[in-house]
Protein backbone atom coordinates (compact mmCIF):
# COMPACT_ATOMS: atom_id res chain seq x y z
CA UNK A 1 -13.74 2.66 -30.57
CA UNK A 2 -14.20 4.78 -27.70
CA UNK A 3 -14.25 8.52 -28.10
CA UNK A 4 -15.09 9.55 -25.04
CA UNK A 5 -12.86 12.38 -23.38
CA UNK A 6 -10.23 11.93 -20.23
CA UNK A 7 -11.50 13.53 -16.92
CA UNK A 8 -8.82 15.00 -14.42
CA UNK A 9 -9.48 16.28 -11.13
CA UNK A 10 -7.76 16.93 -8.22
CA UNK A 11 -9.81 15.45 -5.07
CA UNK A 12 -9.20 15.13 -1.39
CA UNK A 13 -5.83 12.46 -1.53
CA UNK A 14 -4.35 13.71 -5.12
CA UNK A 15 -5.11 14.03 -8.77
CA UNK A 16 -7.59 11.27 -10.21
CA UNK A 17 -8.12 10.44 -13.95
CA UNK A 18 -10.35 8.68 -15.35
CA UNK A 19 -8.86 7.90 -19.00
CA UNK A 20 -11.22 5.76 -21.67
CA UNK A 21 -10.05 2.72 -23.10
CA UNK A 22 -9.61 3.30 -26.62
CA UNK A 23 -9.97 -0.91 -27.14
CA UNK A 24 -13.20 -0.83 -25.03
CA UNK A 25 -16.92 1.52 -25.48
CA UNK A 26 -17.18 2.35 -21.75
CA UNK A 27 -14.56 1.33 -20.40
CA UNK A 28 -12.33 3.73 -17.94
CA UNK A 29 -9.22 3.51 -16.05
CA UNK A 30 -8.69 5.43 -12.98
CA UNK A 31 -5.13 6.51 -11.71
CA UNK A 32 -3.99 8.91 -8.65
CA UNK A 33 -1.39 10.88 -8.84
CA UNK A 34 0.00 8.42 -11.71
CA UNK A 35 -0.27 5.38 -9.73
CA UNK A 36 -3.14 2.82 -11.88
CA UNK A 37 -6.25 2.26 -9.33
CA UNK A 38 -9.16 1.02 -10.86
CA UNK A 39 -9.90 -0.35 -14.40
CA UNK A 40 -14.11 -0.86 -14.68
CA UNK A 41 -15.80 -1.72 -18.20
CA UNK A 42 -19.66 -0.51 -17.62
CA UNK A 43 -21.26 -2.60 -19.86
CA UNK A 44 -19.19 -5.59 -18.53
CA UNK A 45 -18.70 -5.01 -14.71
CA UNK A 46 -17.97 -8.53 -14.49
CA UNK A 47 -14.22 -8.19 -16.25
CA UNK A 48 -11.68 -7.70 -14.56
CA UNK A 49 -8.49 -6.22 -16.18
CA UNK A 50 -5.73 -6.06 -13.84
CA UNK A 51 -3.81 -9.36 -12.16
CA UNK A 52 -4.28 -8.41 -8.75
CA UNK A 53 -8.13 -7.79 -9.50
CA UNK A 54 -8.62 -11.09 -10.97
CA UNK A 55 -6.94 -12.69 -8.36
CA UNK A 56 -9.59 -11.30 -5.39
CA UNK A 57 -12.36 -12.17 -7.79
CA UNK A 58 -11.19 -15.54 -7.75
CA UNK A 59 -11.15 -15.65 -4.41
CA UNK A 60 -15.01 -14.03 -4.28
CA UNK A 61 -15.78 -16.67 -6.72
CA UNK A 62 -14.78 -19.51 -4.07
CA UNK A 63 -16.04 -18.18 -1.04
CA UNK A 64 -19.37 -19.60 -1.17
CA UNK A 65 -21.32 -21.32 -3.96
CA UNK A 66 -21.90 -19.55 -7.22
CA UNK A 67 -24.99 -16.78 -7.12
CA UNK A 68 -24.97 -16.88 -3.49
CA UNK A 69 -25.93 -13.24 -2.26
CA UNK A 70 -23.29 -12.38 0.14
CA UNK A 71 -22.41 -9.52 3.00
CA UNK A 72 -19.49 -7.79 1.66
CA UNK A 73 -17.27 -4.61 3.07
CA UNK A 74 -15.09 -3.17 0.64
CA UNK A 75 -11.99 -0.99 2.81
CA UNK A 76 -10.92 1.31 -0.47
CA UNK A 77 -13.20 2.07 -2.93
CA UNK A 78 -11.35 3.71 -6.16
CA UNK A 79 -13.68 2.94 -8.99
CA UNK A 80 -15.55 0.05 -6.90
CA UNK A 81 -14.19 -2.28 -9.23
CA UNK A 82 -14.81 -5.51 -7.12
CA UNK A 83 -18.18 -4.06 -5.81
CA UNK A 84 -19.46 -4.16 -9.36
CA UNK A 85 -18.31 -7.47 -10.21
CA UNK A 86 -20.19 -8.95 -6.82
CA UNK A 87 -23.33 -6.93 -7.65
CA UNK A 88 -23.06 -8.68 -11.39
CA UNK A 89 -22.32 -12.28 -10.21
CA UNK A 90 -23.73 -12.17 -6.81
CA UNK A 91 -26.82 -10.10 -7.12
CA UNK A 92 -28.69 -9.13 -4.33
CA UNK A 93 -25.83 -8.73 -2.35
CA UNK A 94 -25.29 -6.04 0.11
CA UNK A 95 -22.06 -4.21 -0.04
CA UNK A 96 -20.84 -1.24 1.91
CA UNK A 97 -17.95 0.46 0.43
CA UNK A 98 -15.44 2.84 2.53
CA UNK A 99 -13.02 5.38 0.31
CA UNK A 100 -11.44 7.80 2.54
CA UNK A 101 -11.30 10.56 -0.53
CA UNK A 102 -14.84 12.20 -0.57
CA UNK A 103 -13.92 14.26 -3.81
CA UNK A 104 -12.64 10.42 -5.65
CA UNK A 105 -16.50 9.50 -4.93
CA UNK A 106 -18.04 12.45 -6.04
CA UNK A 107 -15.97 11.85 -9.16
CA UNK A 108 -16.82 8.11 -9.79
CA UNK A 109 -20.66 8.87 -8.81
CA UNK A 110 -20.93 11.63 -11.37
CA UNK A 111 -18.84 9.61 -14.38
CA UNK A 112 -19.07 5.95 -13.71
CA UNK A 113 -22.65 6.04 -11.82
CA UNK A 114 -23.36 2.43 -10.77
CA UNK A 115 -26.64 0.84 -11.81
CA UNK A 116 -29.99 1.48 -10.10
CA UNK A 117 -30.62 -1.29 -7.61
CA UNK A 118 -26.60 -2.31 -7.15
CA UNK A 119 -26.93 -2.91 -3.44
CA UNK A 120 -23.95 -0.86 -3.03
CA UNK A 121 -23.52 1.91 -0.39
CA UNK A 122 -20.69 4.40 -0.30
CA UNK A 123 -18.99 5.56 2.87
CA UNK A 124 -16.73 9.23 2.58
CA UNK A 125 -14.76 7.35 6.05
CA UNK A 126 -11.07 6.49 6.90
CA UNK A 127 -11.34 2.14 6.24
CA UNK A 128 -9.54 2.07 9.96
CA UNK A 129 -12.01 3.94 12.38
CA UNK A 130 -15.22 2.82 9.90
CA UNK A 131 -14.00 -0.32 10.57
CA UNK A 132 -13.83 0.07 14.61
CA UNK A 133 -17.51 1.24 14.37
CA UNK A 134 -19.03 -1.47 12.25
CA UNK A 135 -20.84 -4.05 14.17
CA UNK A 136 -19.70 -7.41 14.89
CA UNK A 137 -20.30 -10.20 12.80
CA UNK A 138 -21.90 -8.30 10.18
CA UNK A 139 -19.82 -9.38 7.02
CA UNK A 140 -19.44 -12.47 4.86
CA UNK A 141 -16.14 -11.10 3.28
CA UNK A 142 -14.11 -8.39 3.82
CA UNK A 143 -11.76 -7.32 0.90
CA UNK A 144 -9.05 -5.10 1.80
CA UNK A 145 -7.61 -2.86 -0.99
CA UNK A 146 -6.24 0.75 0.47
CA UNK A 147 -3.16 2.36 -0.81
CA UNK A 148 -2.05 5.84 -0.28
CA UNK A 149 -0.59 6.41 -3.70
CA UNK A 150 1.21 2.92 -3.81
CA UNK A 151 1.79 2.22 -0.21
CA UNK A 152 -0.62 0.67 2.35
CA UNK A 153 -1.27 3.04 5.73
CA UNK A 154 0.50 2.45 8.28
CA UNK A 155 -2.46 2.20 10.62
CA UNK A 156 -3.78 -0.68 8.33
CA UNK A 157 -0.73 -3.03 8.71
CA UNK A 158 -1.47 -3.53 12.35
CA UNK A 159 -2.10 -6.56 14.84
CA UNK A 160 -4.89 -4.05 16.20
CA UNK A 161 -6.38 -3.73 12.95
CA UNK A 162 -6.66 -7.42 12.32
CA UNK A 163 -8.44 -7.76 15.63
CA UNK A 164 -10.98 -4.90 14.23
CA UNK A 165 -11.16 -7.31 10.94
CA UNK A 166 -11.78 -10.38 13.07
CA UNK A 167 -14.46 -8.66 14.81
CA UNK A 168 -16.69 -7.46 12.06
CA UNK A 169 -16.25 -10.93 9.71
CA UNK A 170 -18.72 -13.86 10.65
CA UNK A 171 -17.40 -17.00 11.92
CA UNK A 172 -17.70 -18.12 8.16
CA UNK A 173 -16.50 -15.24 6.74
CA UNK A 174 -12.73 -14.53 4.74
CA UNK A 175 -10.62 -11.66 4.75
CA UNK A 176 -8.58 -10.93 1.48
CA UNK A 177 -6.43 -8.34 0.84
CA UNK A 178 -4.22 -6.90 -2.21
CA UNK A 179 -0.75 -5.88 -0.30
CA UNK A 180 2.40 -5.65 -2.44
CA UNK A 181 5.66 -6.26 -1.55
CA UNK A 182 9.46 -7.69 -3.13
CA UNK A 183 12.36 -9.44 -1.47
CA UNK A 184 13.12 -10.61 1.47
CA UNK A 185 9.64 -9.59 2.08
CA UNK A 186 9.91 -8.36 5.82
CA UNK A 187 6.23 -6.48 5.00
CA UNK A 188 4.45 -9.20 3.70
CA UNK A 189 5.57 -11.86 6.14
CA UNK A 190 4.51 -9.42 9.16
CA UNK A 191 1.56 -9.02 7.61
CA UNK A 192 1.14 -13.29 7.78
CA UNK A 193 1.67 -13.09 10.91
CA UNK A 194 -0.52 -11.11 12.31
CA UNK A 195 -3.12 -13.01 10.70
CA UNK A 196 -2.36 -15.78 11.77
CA UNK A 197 -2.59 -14.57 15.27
CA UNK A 198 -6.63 -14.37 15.04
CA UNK A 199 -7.52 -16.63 12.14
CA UNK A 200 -6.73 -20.18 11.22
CA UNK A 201 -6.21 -20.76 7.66
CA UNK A 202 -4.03 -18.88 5.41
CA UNK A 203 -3.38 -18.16 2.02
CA UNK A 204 -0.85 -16.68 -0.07
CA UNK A 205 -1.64 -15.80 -4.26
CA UNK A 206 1.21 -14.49 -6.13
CA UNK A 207 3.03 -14.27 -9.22
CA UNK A 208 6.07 -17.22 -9.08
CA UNK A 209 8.96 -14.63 -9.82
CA UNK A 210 7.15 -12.31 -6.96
CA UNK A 211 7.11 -15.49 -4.92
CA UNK A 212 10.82 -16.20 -5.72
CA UNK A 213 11.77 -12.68 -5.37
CA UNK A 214 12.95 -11.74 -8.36
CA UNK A 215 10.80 -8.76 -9.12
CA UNK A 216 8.10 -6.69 -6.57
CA UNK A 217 4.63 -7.03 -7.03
CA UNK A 218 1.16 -7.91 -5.58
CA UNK A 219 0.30 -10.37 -3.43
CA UNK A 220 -3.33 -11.50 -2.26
CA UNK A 221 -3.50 -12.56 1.68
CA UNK A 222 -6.74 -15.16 2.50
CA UNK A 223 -7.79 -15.24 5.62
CA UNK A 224 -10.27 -17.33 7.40
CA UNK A 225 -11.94 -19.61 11.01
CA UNK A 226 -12.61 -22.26 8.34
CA UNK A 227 -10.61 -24.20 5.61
CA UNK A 228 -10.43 -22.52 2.17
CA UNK A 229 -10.80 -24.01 -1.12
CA UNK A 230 -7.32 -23.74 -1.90
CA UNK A 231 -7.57 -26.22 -4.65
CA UNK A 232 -10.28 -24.33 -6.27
CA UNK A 233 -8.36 -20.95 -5.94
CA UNK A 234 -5.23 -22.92 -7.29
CA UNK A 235 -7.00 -24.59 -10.73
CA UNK A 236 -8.49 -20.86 -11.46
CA UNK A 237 -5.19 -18.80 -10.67
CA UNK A 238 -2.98 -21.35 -12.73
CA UNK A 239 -5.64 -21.70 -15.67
CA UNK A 240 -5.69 -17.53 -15.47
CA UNK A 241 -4.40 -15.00 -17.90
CA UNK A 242 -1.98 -13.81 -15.43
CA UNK A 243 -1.04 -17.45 -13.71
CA UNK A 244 -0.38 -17.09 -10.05
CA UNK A 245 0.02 -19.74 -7.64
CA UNK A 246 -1.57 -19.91 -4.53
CA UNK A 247 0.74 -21.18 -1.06
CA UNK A 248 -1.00 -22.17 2.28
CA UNK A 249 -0.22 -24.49 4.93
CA UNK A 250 3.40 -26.04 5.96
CA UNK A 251 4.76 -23.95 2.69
CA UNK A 252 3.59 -20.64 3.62
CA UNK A 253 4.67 -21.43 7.77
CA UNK A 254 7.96 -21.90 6.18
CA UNK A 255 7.75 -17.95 4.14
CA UNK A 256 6.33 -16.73 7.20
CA UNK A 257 9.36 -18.20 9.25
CA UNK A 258 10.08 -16.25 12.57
CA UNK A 259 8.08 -12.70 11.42
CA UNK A 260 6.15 -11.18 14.39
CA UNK A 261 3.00 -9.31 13.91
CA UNK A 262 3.47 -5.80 13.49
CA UNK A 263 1.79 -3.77 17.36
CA UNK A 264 0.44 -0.40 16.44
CA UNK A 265 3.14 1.67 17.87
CA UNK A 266 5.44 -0.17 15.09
CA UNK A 267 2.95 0.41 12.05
CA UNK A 268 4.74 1.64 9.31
CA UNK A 269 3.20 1.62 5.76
CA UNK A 270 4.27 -1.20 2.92
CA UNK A 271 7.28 -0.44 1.13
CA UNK A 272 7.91 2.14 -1.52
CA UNK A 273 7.78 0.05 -4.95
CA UNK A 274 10.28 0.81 -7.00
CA UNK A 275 9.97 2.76 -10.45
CA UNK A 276 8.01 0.98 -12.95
CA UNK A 277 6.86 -2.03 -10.58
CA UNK A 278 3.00 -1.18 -11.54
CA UNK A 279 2.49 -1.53 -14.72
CA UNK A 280 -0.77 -1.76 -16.10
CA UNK A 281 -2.12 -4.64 -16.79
């Protein structure tokens, strides 16, 4: 049972909490302003409570063969959720992290410290104009995961960001992003293309009734120069938990359609979910 006591603050972006899991000894959730952002379990960095999570960790899992250390940028940091599970099943890994809300770092340094030797370095940056200054071809993976409350920036839905992301990944490398999004999906299917502007293979993992547009919810864009283990990625998201299915090639063309990418001077941020649509889970 854990008995440890809630922390509230209000940092840079909003109010953050860190709440304990009553289920779990050191295990926290983070929200801002309400909105869930981060579940981490210290003494098991490697689980992974929420769908969308789980989903990008499959998706680290696949990227290259089990244990290999890897290069990895983190754009939104919250409770560096995904950075602790690559320091536990990749270690040695070097990961720079980017959270745009100095006081949400100060926070998670000072209650959910990460262990000595992580590899992990934190960056008090905007993910956007860090992103414009990192070198090129400096990163294995790239994991996107930046919401303003519950909305992606504007300025990180756009063709001219992509470019930026193209830049800094390795020829190897793979982009993947949590973006969230409901019927007829106008956000989501701008976002598509404008990947596929600048990278070759695509993939799509999401819930079947978010696929089918029946309710909104996350979806996880792939990106990459090189083809993806998409069966892989399919056997782990079906046999998951949370199943999700994963779409690529002629089928996600056809969900794509006739979307353009989305130029800079028509950025606008993802769409406002409606009440209830994040649960926690």
């Amino acid at each position: 049972m854990n008995e440890a006591i809630p922390v509230s603050r209000v940092t840079d972006h909003g109010t953050a909490k860190l709440m304990p899991d009553v289920d779990r000894a050191r295990a926290w959730l983070l929200t801002v302003d309400g909105a869930p952002q981060s579940y981490v379990d210290l003494d098991e960095p490697a689980h992974l409570e929420f769908e969308y999570t789980r989903r990008l960790g499959h998706v680290l899992d696949t990227v290259a063969e089990p244990g290999r250390t890897l290069d990895v940028l983190h754009l939104g940091g919250g409770a560096f959720t995904l950075p602790r599970y690559v320091a536990a099943t990749r270690p040695g890994s070097r990961q720079d992290v980017v959270e745009a809300d100095r006081g949400l770092l100060d926070l998670v340094a000072e209650h959910l410290p990460l262990p000595p030797g992580a590899g992990i370095t934190a960056h008090g940056a905007d993910a956007r104009a860090w992103l414009s200054a990192a070198p090129a071809d400096s990163a294995d993976v790239l994991v996107a995961d930046v919401f303003g409350g519950s909305r992606v920036p504007a300025h990180l839905t756009s063709l001219g960001y992509v470019r930026e992301a193209a830049r800094v990944l390795r020829a190897d490398g793979v982009y993947v992003a949590n973006l969230a999004d409901g019927a007829p999906f106008g956000f989501l299917r701008g976002q598509l293309a404008g990947f596929a502007a600048f990278f070759e293979e695509l993939a799509l993992i999401a819930e079947p009734g978010v696929l089918r547009g029946r309710r909104f919810g996350n979806a996880v864009l792939v990106a990459a120069h090189r083809p993806l283990d998409t069966a892989a990625l399919a056997r782990r998201t079906a046999a998951d938990a949370f199943p999700a299915r994963v779409e690529h090639g002629p089928a996600l063309r056809d969900f794509v359609g006739d979307a353009r990418p989305v130029r800079d001077e028509d950025a606008v941020p993802s769409p406002e979910p409606p009440a209830g649509a994040f649960g926690i889970g």
